[in-house]
Protein backbone atom coordinates (compact mmCIF):
# COMPACT_ATOMS: atom_id res chain seq x y z
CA UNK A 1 90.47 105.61 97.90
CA UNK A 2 93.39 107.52 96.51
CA UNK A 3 92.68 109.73 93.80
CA UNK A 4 89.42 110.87 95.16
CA UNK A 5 88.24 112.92 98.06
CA UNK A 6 85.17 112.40 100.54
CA UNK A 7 83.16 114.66 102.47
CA UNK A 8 82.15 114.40 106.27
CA UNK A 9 78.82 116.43 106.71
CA UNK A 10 76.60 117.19 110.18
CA UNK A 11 74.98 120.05 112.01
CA UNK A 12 76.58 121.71 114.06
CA UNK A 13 78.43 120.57 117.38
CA UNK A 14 77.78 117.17 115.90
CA UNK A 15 81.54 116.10 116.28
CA UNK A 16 82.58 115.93 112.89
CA UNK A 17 86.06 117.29 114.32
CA UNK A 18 86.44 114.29 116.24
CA UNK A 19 85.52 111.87 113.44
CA UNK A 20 88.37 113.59 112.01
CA UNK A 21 90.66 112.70 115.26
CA UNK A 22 89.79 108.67 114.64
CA UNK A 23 90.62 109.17 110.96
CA UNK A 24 93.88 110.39 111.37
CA UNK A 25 94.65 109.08 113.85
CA UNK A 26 93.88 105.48 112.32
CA UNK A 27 96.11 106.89 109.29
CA UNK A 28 98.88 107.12 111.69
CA UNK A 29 98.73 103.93 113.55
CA UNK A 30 100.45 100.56 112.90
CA UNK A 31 97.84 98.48 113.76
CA UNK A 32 93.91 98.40 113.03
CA UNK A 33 91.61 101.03 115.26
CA UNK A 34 88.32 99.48 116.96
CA UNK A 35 88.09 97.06 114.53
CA UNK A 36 86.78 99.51 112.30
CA UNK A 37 89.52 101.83 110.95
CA UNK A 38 91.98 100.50 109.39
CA UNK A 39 95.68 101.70 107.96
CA UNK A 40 96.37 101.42 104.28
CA UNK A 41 99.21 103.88 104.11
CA UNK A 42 102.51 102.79 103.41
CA UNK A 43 104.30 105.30 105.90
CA UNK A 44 103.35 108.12 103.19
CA UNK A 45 102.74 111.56 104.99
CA UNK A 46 99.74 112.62 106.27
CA UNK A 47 98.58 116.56 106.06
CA UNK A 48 95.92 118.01 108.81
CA UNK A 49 94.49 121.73 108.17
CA UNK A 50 92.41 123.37 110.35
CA UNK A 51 90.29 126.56 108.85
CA UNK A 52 87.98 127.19 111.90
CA UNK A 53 89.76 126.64 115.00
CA UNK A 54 92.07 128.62 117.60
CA UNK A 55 95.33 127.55 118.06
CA UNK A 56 94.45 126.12 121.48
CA UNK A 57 91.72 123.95 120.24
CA UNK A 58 93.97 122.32 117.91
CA UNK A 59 96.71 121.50 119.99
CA UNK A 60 93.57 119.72 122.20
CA UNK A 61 92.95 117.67 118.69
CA UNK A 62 96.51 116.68 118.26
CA UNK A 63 96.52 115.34 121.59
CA UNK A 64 93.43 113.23 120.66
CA UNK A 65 95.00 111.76 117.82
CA UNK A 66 98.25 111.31 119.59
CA UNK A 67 96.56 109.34 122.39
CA UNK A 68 94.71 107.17 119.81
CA UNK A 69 97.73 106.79 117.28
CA UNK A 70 100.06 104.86 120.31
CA UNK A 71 101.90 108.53 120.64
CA UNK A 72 102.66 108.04 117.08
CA UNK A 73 101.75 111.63 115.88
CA UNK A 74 105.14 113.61 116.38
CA UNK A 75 106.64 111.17 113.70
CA UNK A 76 107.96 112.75 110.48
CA UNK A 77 104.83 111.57 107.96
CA UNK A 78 102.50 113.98 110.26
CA UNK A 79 101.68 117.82 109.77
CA UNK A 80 99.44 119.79 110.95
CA UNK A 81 98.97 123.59 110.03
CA UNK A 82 96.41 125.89 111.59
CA UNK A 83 94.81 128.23 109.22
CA UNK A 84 92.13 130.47 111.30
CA UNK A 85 94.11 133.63 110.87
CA UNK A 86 94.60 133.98 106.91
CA UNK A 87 92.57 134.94 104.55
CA UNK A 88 90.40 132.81 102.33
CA UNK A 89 92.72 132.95 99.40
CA UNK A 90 95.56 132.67 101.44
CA UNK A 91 94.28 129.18 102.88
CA UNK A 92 93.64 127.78 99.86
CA UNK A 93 97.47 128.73 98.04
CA UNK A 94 98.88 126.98 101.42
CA UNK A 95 97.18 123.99 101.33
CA UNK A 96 97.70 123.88 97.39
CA UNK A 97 101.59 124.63 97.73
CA UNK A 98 101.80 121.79 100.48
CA UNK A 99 99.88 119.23 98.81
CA UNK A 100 102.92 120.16 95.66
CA UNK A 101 105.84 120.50 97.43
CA UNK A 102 105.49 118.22 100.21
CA UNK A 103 106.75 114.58 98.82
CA UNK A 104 104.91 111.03 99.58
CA UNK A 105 101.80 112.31 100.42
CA UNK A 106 99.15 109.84 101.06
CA UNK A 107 96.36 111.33 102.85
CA UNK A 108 94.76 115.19 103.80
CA UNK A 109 92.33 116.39 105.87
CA UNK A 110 90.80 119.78 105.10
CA UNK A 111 88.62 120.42 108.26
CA UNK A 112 86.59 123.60 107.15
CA UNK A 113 86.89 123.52 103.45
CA UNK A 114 83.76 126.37 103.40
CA UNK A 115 86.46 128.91 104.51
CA UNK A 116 88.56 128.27 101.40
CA UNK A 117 85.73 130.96 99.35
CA UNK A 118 83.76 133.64 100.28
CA UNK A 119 81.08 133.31 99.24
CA UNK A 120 79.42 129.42 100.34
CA UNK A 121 76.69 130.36 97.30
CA UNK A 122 78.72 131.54 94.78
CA UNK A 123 78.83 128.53 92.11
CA UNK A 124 81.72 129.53 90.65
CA UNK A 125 83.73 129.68 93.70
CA UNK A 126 82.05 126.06 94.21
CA UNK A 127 83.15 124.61 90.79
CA UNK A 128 86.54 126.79 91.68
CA UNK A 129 87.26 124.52 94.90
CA UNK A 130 85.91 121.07 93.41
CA UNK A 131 88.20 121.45 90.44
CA UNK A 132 91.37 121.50 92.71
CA UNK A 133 90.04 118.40 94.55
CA UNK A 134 89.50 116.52 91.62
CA UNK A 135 93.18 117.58 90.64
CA UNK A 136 94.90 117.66 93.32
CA UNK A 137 93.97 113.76 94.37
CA UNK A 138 94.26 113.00 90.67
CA UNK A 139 97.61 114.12 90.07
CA UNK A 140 98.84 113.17 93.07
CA UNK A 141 96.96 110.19 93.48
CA UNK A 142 96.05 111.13 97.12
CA UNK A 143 93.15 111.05 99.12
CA UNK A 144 91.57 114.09 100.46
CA UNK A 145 88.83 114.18 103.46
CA UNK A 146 86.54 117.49 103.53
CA UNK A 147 84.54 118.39 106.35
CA UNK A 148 81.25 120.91 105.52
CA UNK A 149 78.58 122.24 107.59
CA UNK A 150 74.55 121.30 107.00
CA UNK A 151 71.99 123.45 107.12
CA UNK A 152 70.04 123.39 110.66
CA UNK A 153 67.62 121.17 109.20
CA UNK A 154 70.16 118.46 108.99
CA UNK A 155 69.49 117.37 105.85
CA UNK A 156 71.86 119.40 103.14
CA UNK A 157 75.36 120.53 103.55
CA UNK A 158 75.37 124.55 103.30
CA UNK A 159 75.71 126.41 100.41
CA UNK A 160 76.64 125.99 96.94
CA UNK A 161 79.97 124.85 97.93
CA UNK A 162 77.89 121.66 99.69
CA UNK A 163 76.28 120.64 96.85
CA UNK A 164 78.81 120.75 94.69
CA UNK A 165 81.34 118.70 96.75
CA UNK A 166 78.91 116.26 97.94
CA UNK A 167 77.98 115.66 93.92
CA UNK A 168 81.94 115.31 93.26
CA UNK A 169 82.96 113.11 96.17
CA UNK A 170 83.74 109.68 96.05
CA UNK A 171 81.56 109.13 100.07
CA UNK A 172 79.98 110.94 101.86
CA UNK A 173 79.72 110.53 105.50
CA UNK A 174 76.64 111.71 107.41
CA UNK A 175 77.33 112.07 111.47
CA UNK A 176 74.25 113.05 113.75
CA UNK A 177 74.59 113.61 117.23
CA UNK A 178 71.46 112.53 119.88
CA UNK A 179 71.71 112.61 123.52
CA UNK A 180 75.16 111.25 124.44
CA UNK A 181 76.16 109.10 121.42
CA UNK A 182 76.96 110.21 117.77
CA UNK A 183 76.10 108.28 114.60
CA UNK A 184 78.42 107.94 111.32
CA UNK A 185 76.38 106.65 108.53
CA UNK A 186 77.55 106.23 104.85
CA UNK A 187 74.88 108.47 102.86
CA UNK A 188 77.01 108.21 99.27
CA UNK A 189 79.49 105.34 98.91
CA UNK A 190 80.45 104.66 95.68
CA UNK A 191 82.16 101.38 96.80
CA UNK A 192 80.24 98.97 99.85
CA UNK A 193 78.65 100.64 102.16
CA UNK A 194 79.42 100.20 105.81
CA UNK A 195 76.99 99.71 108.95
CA UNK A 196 76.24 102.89 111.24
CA UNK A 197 78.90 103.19 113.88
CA UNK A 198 78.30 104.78 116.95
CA UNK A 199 80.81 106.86 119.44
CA UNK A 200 80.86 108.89 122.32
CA UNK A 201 82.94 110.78 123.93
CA UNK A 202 84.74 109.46 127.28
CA UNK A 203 85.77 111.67 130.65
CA UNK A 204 89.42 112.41 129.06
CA UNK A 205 87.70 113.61 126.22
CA UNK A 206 88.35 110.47 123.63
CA UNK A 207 85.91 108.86 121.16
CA UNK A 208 85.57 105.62 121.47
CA UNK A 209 83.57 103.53 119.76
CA UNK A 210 80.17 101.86 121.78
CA UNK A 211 76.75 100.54 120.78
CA UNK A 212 73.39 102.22 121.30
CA UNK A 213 71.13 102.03 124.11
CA UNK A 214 67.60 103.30 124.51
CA UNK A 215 68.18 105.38 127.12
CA UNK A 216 71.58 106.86 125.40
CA UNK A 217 70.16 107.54 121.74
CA UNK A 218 66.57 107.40 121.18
């Protein structure tokens, strides 16, 4: 909900990046997604930064959520700004100048928020990045998605900068990946929580949503 901020949490090559291409891409769209994402933004602007990726790889996302926003992305409520080659510090002043200066924002996606600090076990840098969430969606009354790293054992998101966010956030979204299919599960909803929904990825290279068979998950 606005004036809050959730966090999106898996392993690995889990495909948290392309739960993030059905969330924007449902933020963009007139009409509902699958019958499971659905549109509450009132043509308020929509901010998408990238921390981890080349350039290349997220021009590929853009063209996901392009497809599955009905070729609504190159509208003028979308941007998208890739961060990979600035500094820590430098990331987070950008994304804190747009989320100030651009007007009517509704939604943001930080995908990589762990290369905002240093340090992932430095609490201070931790409490540092929290703090901004908490103000940024407060005084701007916008919602903010966050996308962290677990450790390999697939239970904790990394580093003291994991803990601290998932203790802060209003959800928290566990996806796990097994054989071909990929599960989104709410681990910390502070409102109703939702049933597991499963997607996988199709020969074009779209998620789509699907239901699990024996053979394709356990």
């Amino acid at each position: 909900s606005k004036g809050d901020f959730s966090v999106i949490k898996g392993i690995a090559k889990s495909r948290k990046t392309f739960l993030i291409t059905m969330l924007l891409a449902a933020a963009l769209r007139k009409k509902d997604m699958y019958a499971k994402f659905r549109n509450e933004l009132r043509g308020e602007n929509v901010l998408y930064f990238d921390t981890e990726q080349s350039r290349i790889y997220v021009k590929k996302v853009l063209r996901r959520i392009d497809y599955l926003a009905d070729n609504e992305l190159y509208t003028n409520n979308f941007i998208s700004c890739s961060l990979r080659a600035i500094s820590p510090s430098l990331r987070l002043k950008v994304i804190e100048y747009a989320i100030y200066n651009i007007p009517n924002i509704g939604y943001v996606v930080i995908d990589g928020i762990r290369d905002l600090i240093m340090d992932i076990n430095s609490q201070e840098e931790a409490t540092n990045i929290s703090t901004k969430l908490l103000k940024w969606t407060c005084e701007k009354n916008i919602h903010i998605t966050t996308v962290l790293h677990e450790n390999k054992d697939g239970v904790y998101a990394r580093g003291s900068i994991g803990s601290e966010l998932v203790n802060k956030a209003e959800t928290v979204l566990k996806i796990v990946k097994k054989k071909e299919l990929s599960v989104i599960s709410s681990e910390i909803v502070r409102g109703m929580p939702f049933e597991d929904i499963y997607f996988s990825i199709n020969y074009d290279g779209i998620p789509e949503l699907t239901k699990p068979s024996e053979s394709e998950y356990f």
